[in-house]
Every structure is written in structure tokens, then in C-alpha cells.
Protein backbone atom coordinates (compact mmCIF):
# COMPACT_ATOMS: atom_id res chain seq x y z
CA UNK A 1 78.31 14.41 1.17
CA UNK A 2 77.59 14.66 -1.84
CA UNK A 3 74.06 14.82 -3.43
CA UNK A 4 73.03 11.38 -5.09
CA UNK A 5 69.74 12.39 -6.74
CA UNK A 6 67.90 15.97 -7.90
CA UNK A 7 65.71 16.54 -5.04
CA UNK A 8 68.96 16.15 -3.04
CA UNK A 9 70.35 18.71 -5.08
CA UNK A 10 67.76 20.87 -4.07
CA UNK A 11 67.52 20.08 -0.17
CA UNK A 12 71.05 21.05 -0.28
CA UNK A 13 69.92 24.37 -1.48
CA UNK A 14 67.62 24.55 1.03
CA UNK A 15 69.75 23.38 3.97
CA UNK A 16 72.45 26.10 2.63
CA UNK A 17 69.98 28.92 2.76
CA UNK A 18 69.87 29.92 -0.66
CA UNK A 19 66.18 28.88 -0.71
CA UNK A 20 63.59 28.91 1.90
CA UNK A 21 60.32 27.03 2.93
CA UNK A 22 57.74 29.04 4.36
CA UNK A 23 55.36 28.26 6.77
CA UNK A 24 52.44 27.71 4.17
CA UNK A 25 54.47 25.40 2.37
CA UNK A 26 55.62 27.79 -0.42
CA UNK A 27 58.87 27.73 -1.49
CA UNK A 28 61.51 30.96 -2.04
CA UNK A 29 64.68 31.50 -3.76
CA UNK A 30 66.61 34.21 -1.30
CA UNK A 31 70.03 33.85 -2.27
CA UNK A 32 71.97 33.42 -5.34
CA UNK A 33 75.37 30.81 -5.91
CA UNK A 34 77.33 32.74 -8.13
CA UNK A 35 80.33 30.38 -9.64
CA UNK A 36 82.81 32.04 -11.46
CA UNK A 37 84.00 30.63 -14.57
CA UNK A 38 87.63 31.96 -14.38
CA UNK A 39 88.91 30.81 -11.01
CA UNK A 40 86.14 28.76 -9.84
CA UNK A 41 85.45 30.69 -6.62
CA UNK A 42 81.91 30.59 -5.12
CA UNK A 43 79.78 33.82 -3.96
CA UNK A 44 77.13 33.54 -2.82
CA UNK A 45 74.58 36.88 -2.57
CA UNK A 46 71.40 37.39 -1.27
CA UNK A 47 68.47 38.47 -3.77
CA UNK A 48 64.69 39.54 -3.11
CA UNK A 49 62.45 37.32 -2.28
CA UNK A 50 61.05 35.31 -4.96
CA UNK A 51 58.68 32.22 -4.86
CA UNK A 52 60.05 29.27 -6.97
CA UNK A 53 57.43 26.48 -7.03
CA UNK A 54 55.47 26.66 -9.91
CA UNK A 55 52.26 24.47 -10.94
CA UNK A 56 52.66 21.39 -13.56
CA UNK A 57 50.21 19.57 -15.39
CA UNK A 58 49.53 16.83 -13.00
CA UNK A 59 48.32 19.63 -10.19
CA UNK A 60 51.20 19.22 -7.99
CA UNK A 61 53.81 22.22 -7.51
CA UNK A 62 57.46 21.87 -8.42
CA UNK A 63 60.92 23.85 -7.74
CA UNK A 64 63.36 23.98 -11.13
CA UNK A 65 66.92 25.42 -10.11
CA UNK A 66 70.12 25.83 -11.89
CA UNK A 67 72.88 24.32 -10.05
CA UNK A 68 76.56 24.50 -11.85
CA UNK A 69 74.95 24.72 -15.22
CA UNK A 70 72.54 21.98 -14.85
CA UNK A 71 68.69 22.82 -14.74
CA UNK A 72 67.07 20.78 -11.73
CA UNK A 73 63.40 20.20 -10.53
CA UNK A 74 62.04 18.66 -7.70
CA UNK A 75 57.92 17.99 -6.50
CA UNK A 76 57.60 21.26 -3.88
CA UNK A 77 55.73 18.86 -1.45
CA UNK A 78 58.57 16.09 -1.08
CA UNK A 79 61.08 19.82 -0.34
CA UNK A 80 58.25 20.92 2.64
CA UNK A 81 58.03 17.70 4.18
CA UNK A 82 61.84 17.12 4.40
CA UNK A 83 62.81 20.90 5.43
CA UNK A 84 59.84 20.33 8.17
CA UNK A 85 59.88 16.92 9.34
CA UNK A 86 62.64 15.61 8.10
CA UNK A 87 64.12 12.31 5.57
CA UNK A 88 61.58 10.31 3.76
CA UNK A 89 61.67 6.64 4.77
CA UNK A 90 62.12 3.92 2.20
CA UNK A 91 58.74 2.94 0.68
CA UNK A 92 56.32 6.03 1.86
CA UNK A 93 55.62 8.77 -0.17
CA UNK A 94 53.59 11.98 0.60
CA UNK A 95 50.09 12.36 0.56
CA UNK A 96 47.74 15.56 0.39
CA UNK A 97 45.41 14.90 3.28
CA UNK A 98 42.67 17.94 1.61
CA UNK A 99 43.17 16.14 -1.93
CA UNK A 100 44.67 19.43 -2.96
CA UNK A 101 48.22 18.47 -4.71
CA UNK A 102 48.91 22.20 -5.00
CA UNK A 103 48.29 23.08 -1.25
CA UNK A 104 51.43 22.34 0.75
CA UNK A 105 51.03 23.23 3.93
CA UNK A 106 53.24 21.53 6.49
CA UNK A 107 49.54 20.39 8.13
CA UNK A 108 48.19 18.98 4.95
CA UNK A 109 50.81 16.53 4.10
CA UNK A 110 51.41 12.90 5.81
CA UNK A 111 53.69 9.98 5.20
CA UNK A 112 51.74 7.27 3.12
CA UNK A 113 52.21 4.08 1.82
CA UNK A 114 51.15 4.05 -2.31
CA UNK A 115 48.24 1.46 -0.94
CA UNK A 116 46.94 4.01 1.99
CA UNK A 117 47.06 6.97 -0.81
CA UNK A 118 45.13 5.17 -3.28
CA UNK A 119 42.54 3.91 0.05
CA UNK A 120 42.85 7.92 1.15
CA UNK A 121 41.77 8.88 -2.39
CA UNK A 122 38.35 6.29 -2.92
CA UNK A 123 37.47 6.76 1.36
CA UNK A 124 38.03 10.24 1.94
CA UNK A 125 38.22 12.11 -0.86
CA UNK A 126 35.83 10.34 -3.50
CA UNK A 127 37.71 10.12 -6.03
CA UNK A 128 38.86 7.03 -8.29
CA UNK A 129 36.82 4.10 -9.48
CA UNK A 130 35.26 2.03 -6.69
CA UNK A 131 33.29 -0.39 -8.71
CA UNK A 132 34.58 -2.14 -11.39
CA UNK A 133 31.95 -4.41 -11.82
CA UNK A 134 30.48 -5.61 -15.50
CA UNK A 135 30.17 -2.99 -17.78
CA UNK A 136 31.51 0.26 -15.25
CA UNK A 137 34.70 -1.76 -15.65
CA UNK A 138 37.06 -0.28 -18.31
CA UNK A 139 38.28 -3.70 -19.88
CA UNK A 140 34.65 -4.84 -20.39
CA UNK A 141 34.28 -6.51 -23.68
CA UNK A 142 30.62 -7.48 -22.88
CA UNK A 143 27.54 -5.71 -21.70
CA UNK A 144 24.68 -7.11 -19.37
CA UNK A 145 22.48 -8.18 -22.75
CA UNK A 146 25.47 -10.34 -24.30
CA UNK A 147 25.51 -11.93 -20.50
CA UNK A 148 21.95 -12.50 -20.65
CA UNK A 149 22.14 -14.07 -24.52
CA UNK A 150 25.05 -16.37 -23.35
CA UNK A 151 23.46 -17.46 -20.61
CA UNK A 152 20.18 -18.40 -22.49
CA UNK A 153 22.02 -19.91 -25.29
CA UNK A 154 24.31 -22.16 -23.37
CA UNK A 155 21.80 -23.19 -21.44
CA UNK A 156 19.90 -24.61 -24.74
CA UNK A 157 23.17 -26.09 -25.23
CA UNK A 158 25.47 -24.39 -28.11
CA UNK A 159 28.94 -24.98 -27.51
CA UNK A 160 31.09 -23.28 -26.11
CA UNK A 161 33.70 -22.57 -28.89
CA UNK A 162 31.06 -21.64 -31.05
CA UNK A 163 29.89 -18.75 -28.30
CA UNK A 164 33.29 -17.67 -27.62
CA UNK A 165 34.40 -17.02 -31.25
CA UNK A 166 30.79 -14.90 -31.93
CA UNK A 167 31.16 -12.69 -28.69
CA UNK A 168 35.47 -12.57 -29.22
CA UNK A 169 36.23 -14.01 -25.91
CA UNK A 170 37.74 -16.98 -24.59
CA UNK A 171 35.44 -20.23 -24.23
CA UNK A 172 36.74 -20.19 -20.37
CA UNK A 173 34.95 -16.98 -19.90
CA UNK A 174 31.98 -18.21 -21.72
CA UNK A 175 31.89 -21.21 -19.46
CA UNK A 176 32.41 -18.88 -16.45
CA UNK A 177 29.81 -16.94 -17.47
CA UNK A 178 27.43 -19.86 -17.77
CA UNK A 179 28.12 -20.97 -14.51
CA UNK A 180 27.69 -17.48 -12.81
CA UNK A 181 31.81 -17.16 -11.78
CA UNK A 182 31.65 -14.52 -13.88
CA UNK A 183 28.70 -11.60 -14.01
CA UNK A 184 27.26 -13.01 -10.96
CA UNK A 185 25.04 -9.98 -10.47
CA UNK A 186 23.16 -10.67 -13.68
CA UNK A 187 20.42 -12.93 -14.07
């Protein structure tokens, strides 16, 4: 079989031997594929120890290798998981259960659907943005006194077009707004 992706390309390093996952999730280069370029034959030589999975921006660790001149990387986590537990199903991804994207520990990580990662990451870790209401909401183009101004000025009966254009939104919105669809928690 050959490899179809570059994580594959890396598994197949691992399932070769020429790089190891450790029981704390840390990943080590122990042998070295030599190629060489005048016949093509294949050695293959083991090295010392030395751990592969580096830190990127994002927080999570990943594993760069050279295979047959090619430089290839792969997330560290997505390596543990399948040298521990085995393939990935179609659809799940991993998920830190400590929040800790660096920290992969055969213990820490679980199978997750994107939806139960981003409910794991408001529920259990605190993180990400659970209200989005009025003005905590990033695409906000009003605040609670514009709400209040509409509001009072629509109930005096100015039209809605005329609102809309002055606060730059749509006179549906306005309307919304006058009605209490919209900013319902405002008075």
C-alpha cells in the first residue's frame, strides 16, 4: 500500500520502526532510511534517540520528516492516537480532553466530532464566546443607546427608511428592532 496523504507518510514511518511513540505521547526518530542515489538500495540504521515533535504557532505539536527528498509534517496528536488506538474514522477528529494542544498523552486525547470539540471547549474548558448577544457580539453595528433611540423614534413614527439609512442598516432590522425580534433584552 502505498501512502495516499502526509500523515500516512509518516504512520508508515512509525509502523516501520524508524520512529517511535512513547508512552507520554512524545514522538522519537530512532532509525534512519538511508537511500542511495547510485543504485537505489535502501539501509536503514539505527541513530540515538531523538524527539521529533516540535511546537507550532497554533499550540499543537507537529513531526516534519524527510522521506525520499520530500520534507513532510504531520499534527503529533493525530500520530499518538493512531500508533495507540488505531485509524481515525471518517468525520471525528481529536480532541485534548485537559485543553492542552501540546500535551499528548495517550489519556488526554478522545475521538470528537468538530461540534462536541467546540461544546468541550465553551462546557469544560471555558474558553470561546458563549454570548453573542447585542453589543458582546462581534458583527454588532449598533450599541444598546442606538436600540433605545430607534425604539423611541419609531415609536413617534419616523419611517423606517429614513432610520435605516442614519444608523447604516437595513430598514428590516430597524423594523425588527421596533418590534423587539431583534435586541429583545433592551427596553
Amino acid at each position: 500500500m502505498r501512502p495516499t496523504n502526509r500523515e500516512d507518510v509518516i504512520y508508515e514511518a512509525v509502523r516501520m520502526g524508524w520512529i517511535e511513540v512513547r508512552k507520554d505521547g512524545s514522538v522519537w526518530r530512532v532509525a534512519q532510511r538511508r537511500k542511495s542515489r547510485w543504485d537505489g538500495s535502501v539501509t536503514t540504521s539505527l541513530v540515538t534517540p531523538r524527539r521529533i515533535d516540535a511546537a507550532v504557532g497554533a499550540g499543537y505539536r507537529t513531526v516534519k520528516l524527510m522521506v525520499d527528498g520530500v520534507q513532510t509534517s504531520a499534527l503529533a496528536h493525530r500520530l499518538v492516537w493512531r500508533a495507540k488506538f488505531g485509524p481515525i474514522p471518517a468525520g471525528l477528529t481529536i480532541n485534548h480532553k485537559n485543553g492542552n494542544k501540546a500535551d499528548n498523552a495517550p489519556e488526554n486525547l478522545e475521538l470528537a466530532t468538530y461540534s462536541e470539540q467546540a461544546l468541550h471547549a465553551i462546557r469544560v474548558l471555558k474558553a470561546g464566546r458563549t454570548d453573542q448577544s447585542g453589543e458582546k457580539n462581534a458583527m454588532a453595528k449598533l450599541n444598546q443607546a442606538a436600540v433605545r433611540e430607534i425604539r423611541r423614534r419609531r415609536s413617534a413614527g419616523e419611517r423606517l427608511l429614513v432610520l435605516a439609512r442614519e444608523f447604516g442598516v437595513s430598514d428590516r432590522t430597524i423594523s425588527k428592532i421596533a418590534r423587539g425580534d431583534r435586541w429583545a433584552l433592551i427596553s
